[in-house]
C-alpha atoms as a PDB file:
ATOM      1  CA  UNK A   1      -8.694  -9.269   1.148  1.00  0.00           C
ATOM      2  CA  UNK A   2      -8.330 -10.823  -2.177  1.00  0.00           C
ATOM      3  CA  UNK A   3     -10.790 -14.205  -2.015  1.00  0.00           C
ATOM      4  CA  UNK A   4     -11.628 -14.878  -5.742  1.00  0.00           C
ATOM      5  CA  UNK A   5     -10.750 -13.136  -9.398  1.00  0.00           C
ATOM      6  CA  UNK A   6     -13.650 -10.550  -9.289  1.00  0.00           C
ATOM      7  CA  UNK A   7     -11.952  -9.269  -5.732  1.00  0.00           C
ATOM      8  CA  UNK A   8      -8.293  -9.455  -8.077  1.00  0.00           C
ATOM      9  CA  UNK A   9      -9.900  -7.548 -11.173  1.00  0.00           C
ATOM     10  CA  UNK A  10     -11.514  -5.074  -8.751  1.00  0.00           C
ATOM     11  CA  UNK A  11      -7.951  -4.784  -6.503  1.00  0.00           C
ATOM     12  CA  UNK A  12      -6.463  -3.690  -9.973  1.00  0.00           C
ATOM     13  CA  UNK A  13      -9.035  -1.707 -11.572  1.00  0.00           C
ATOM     14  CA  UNK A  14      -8.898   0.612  -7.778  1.00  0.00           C
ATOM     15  CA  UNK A  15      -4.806   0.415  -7.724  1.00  0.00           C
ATOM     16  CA  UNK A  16      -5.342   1.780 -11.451  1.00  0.00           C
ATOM     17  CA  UNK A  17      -7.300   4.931 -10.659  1.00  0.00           C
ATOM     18  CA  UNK A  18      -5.792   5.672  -7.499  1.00  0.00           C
ATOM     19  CA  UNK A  19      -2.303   5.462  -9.267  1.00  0.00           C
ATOM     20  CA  UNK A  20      -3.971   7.755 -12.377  1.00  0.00           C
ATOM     21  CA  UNK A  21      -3.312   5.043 -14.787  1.00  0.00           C
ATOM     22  CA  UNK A  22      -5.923   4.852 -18.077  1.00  0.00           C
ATOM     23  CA  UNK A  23      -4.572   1.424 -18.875  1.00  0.00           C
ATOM     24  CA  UNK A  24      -4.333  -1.526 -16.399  1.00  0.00           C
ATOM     25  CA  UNK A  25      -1.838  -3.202 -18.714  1.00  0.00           C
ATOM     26  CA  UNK A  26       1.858  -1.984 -17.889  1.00  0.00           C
ATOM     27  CA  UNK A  27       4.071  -1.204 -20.454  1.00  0.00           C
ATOM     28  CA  UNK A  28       6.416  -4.056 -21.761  1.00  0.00           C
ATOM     29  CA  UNK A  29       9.923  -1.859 -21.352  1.00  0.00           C
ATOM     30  CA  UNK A  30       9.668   0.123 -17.544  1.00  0.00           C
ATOM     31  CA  UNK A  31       6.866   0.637 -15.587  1.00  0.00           C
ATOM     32  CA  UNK A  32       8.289  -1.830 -12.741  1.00  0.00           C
ATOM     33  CA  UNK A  33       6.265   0.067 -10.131  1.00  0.00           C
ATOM     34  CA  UNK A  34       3.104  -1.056 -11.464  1.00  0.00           C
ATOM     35  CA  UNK A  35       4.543  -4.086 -12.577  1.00  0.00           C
ATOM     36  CA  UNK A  36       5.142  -4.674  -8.793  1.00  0.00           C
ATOM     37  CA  UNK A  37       1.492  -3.452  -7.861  1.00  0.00           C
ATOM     38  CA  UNK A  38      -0.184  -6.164  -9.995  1.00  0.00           C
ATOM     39  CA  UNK A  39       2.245  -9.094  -8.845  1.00  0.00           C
ATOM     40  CA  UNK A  40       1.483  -8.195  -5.536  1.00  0.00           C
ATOM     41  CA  UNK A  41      -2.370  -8.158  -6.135  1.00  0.00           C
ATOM     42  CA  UNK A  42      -1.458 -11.659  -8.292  1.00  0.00           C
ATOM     43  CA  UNK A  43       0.274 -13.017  -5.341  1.00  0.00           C
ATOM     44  CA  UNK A  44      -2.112 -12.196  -2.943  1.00  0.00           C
ATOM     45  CA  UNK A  45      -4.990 -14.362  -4.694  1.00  0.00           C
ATOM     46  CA  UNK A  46      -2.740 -17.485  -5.317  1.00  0.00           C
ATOM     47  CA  UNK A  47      -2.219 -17.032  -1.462  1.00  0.00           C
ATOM     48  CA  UNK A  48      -5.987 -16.998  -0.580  1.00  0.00           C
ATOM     49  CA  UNK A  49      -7.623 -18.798  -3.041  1.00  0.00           C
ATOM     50  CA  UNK A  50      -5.741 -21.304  -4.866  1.00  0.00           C
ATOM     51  CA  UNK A  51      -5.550 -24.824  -2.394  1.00  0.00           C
ATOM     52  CA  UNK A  52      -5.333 -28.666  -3.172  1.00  0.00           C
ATOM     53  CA  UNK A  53      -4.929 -29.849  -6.603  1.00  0.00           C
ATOM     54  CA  UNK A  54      -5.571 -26.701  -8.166  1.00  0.00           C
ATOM     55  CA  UNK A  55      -2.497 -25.054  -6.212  1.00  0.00           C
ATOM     56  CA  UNK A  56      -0.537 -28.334  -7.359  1.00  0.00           C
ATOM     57  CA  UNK A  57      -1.685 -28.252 -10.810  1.00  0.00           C
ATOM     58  CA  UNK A  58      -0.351 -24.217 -11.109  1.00  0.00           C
ATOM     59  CA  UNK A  59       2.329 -24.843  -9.078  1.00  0.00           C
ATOM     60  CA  UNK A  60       4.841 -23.957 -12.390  1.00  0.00           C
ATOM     61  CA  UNK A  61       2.938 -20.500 -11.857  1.00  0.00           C
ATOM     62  CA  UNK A  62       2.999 -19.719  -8.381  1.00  0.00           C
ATOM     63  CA  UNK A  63       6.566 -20.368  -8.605  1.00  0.00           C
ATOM     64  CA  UNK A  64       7.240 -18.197 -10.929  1.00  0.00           C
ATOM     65  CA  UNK A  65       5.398 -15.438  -9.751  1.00  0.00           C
ATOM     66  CA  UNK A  66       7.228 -15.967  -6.414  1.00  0.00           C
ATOM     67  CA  UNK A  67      10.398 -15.371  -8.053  1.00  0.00           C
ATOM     68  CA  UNK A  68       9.241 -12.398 -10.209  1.00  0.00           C
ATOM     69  CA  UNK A  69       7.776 -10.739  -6.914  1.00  0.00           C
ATOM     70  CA  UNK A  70      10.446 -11.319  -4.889  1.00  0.00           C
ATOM     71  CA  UNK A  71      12.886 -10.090  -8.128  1.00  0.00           C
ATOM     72  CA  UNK A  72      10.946  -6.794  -8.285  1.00  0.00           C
ATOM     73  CA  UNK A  73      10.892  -6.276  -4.387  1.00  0.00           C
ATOM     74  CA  UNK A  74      14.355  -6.252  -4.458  1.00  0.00           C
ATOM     75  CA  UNK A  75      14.719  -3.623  -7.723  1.00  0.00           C
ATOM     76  CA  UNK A  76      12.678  -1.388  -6.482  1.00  0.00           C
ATOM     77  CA  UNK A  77      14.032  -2.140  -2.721  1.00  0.00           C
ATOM     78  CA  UNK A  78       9.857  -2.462  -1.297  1.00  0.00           C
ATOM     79  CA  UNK A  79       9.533  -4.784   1.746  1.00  0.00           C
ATOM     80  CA  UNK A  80       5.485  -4.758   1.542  1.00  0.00           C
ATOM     81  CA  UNK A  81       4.193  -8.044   2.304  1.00  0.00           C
ATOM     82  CA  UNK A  82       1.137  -9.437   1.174  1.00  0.00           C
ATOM     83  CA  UNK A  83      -2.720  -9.030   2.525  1.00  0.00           C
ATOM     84  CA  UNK A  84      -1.518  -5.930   4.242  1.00  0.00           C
ATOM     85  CA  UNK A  85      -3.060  -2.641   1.603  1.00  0.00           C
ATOM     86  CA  UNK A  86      -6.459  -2.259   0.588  1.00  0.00           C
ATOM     87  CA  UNK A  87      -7.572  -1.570  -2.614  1.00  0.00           C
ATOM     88  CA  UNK A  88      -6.730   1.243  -4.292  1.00  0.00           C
ATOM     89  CA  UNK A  89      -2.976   1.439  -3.518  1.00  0.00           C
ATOM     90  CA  UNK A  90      -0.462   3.866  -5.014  1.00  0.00           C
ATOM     91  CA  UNK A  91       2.982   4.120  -4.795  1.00  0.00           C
ATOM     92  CA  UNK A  92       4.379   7.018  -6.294  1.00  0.00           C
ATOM     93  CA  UNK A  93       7.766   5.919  -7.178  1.00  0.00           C
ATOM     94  CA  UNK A  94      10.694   3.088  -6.578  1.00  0.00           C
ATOM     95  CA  UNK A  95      12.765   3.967  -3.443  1.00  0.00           C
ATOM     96  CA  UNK A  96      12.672   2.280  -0.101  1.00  0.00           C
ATOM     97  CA  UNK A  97       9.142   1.225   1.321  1.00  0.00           C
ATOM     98  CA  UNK A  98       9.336  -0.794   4.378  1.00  0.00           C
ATOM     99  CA  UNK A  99       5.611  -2.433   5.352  1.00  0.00           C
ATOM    100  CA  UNK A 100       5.748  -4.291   8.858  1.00  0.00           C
ATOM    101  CA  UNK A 101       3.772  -7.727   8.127  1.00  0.00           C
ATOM    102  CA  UNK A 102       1.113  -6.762  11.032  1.00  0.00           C
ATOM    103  CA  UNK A 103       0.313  -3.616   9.707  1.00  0.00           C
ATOM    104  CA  UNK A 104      -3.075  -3.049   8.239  1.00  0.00           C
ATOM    105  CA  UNK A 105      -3.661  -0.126   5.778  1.00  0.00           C
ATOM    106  CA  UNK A 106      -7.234   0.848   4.641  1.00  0.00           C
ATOM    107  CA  UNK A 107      -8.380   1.864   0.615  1.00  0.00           C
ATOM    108  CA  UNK A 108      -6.901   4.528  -1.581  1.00  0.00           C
ATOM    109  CA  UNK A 109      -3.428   4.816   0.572  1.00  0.00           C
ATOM    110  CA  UNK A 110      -0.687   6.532  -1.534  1.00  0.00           C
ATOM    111  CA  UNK A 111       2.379   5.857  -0.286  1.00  0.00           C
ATOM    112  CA  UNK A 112       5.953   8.163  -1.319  1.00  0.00           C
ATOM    113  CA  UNK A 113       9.347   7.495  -1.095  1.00  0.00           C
ATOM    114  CA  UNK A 114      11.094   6.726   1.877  1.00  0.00           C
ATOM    115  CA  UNK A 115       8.172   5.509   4.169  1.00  0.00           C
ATOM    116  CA  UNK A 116       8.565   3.172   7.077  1.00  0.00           C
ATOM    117  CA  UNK A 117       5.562   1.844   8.611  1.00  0.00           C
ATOM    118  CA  UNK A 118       6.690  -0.735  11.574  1.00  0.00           C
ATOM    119  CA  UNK A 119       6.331  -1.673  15.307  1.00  0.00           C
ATOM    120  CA  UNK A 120       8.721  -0.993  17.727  1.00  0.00           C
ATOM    121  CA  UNK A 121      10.998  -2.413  20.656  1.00  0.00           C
ATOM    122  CA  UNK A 122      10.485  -6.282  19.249  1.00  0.00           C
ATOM    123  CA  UNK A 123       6.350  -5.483  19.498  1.00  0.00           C
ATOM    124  CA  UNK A 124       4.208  -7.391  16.554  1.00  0.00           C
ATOM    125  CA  UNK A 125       1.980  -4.537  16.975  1.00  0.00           C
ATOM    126  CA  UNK A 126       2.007  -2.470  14.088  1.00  0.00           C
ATOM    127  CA  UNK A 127       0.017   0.757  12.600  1.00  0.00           C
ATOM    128  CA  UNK A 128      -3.656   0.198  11.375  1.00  0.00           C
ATOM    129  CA  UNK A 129      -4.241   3.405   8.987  1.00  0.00           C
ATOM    130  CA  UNK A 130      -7.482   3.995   7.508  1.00  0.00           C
ATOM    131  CA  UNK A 131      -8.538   5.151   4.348  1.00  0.00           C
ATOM    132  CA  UNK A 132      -7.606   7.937   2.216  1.00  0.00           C
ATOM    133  CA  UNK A 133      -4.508   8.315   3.548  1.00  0.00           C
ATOM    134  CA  UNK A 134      -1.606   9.919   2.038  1.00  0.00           C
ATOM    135  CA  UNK A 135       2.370   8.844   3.526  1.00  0.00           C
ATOM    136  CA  UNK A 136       4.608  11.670   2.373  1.00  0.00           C
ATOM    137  CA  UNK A 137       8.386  11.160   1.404  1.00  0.00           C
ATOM    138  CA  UNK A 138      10.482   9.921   4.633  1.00  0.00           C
ATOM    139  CA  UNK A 139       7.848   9.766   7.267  1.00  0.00           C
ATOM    140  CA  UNK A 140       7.490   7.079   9.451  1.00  0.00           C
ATOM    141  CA  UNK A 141       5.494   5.394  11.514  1.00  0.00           C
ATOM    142  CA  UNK A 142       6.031   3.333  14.441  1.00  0.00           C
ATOM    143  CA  UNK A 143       3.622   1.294  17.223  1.00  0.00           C
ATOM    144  CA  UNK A 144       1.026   0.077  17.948  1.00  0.00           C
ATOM    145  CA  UNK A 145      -1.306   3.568  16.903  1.00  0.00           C
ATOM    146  CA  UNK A 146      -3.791   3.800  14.769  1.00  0.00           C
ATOM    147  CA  UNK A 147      -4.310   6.710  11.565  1.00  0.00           C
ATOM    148  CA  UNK A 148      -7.822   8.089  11.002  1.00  0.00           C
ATOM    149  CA  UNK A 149      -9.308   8.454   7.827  1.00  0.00           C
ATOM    150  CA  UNK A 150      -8.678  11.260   5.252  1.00  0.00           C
ATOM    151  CA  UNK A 151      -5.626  12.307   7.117  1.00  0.00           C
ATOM    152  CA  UNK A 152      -2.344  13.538   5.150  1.00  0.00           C
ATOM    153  CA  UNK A 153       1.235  12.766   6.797  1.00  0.00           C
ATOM    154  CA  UNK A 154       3.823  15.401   5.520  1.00  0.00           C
ATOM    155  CA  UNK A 155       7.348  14.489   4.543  1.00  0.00           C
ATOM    156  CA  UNK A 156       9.612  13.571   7.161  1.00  0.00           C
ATOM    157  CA  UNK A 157       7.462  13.510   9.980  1.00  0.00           C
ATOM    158  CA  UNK A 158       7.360  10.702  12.539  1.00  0.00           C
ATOM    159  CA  UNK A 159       4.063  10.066  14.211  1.00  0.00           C
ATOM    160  CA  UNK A 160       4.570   7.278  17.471  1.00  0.00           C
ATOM    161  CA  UNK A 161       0.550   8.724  18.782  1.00  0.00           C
ATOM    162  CA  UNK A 162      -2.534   7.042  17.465  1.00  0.00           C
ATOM    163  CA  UNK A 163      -3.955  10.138  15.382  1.00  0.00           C
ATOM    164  CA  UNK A 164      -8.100  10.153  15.473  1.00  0.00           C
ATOM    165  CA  UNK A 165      -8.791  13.398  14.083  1.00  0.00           C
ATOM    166  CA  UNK A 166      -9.763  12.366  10.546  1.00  0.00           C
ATOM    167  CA  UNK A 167      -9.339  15.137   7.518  1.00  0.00           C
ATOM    168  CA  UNK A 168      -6.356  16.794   9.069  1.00  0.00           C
ATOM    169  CA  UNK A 169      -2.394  17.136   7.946  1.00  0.00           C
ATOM    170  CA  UNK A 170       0.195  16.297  10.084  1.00  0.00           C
ATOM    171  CA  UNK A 171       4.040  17.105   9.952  1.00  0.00           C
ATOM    172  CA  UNK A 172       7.111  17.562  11.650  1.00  0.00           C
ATOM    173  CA  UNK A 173       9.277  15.128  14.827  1.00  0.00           C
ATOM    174  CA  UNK A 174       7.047  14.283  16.679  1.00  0.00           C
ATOM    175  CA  UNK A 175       4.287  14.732  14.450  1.00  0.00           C
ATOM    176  CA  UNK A 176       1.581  17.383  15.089  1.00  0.00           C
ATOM    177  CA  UNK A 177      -1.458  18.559  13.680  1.00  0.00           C
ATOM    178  CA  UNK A 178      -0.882  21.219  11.202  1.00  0.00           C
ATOM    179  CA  UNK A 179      -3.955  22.383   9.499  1.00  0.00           C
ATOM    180  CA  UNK A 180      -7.434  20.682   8.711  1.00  0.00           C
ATOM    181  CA  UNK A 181      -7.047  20.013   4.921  1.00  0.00           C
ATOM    182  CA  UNK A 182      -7.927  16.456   4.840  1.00  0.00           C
ATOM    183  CA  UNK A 183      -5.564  13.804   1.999  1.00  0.00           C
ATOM    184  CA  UNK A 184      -7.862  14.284  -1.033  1.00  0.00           C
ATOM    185  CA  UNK A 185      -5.895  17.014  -2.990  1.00  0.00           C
ATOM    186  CA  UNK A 186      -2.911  14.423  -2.450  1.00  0.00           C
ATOM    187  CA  UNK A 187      -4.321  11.744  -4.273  1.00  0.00           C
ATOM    188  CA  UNK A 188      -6.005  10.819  -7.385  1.00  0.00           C
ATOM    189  CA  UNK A 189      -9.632  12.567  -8.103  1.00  0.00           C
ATOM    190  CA  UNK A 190     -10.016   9.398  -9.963  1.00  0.00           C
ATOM    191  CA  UNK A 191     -10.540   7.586  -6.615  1.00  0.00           C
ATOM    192  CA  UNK A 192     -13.841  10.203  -5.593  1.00  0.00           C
ATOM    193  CA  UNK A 193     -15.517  10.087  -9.008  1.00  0.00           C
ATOM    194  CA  UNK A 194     -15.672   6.397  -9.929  1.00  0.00           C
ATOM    195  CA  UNK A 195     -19.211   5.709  -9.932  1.00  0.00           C
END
């Protein structure tokens, strides 16, 4: 959790290697993905940190940052609330993302297209995925279950079981284990050689 501006710097810096970007800054014309990323890491501290007369006195700010986050979730159609991803997030590209609020997802999670992480029957339970974990295009998943580390989840594939097998790929409806290659050649080598 974001609790001052070294824990927002550092949130960046990781969402930076882990979505292979040399340059924190995004571009001024496109680039509303990362655009998104760094309001949501922005929005995050103003929730955490900023209280009393300090939260009055940017008030302008928050505001405005409010409206640009909420203006981006809806471009890029993301539903990912706040103080839910670790650090080093990485969304590969816009398209549907739906985040249940009580989810928790561990460091250096890349998330595709298409991915619905959520509870089920009216439950507030929600997955807890842990880190180094890679969410191909489509898949979903749903309950109260928990992902181990290093694990890869293939397109399409809808896992309802906790899996606790970490460093293993899993595909298909209902999900199964498919091999033991763990996440890591899914996401960025940036993310295993930062010193």
């Amino acid at each position: 959790m974001i609790e001052s501006k070294k824990d927002l710097k550092e949130y960046i810096m990781c969402d930076a290697l882990a979505s292979r970007r040399e340059n924190i800054k995004p571009s001024l014309f496109g680039d509303e993905v990362w655009k998104f990323q760094r309001l949501l890491r922005k929005r995050e501290y103003e929730i955490n940190t900023l209280h009393g007369v300090k939260k009055l006195f940017l008030l302008p700010i928050i505001m405005v940052d409010k409206f640009r986050f909420h203006r981006l979730s809806l471009l890029l159609n993301f539903t990912i609330p706040l103080n839910v991803v670790g650090p080093g997030f990485s969304i590969a590209h816009p398209g549907t993302i739906v985040i249940n609020p009580e989810a928790r997802i561990g460091k250096n999670c890349r998330i595709q297209t298409g991915v619905t992480i959520g509870s089920t029957n009216g439950s507030e339970k929600a997955p807890r995925i842990g880190d180094n974990v890679f969410l191909g295009d489509g898949c979903k998943l749903i309950g109260d279950i928990t992902i181990a580390d290093d694990v890869a989840i293939g397109a399409n594939a809808v896992v309802v079981k906790s899996i606790d097998e970490p460093g293993t790929t899993w595909g298909g409806v209902p999900a199964r284990k498919i091999s033991d290659n763990n996440s890591h050649s899914c996401l960025s080598p940036l993310i295993f050689n930062k010193g």
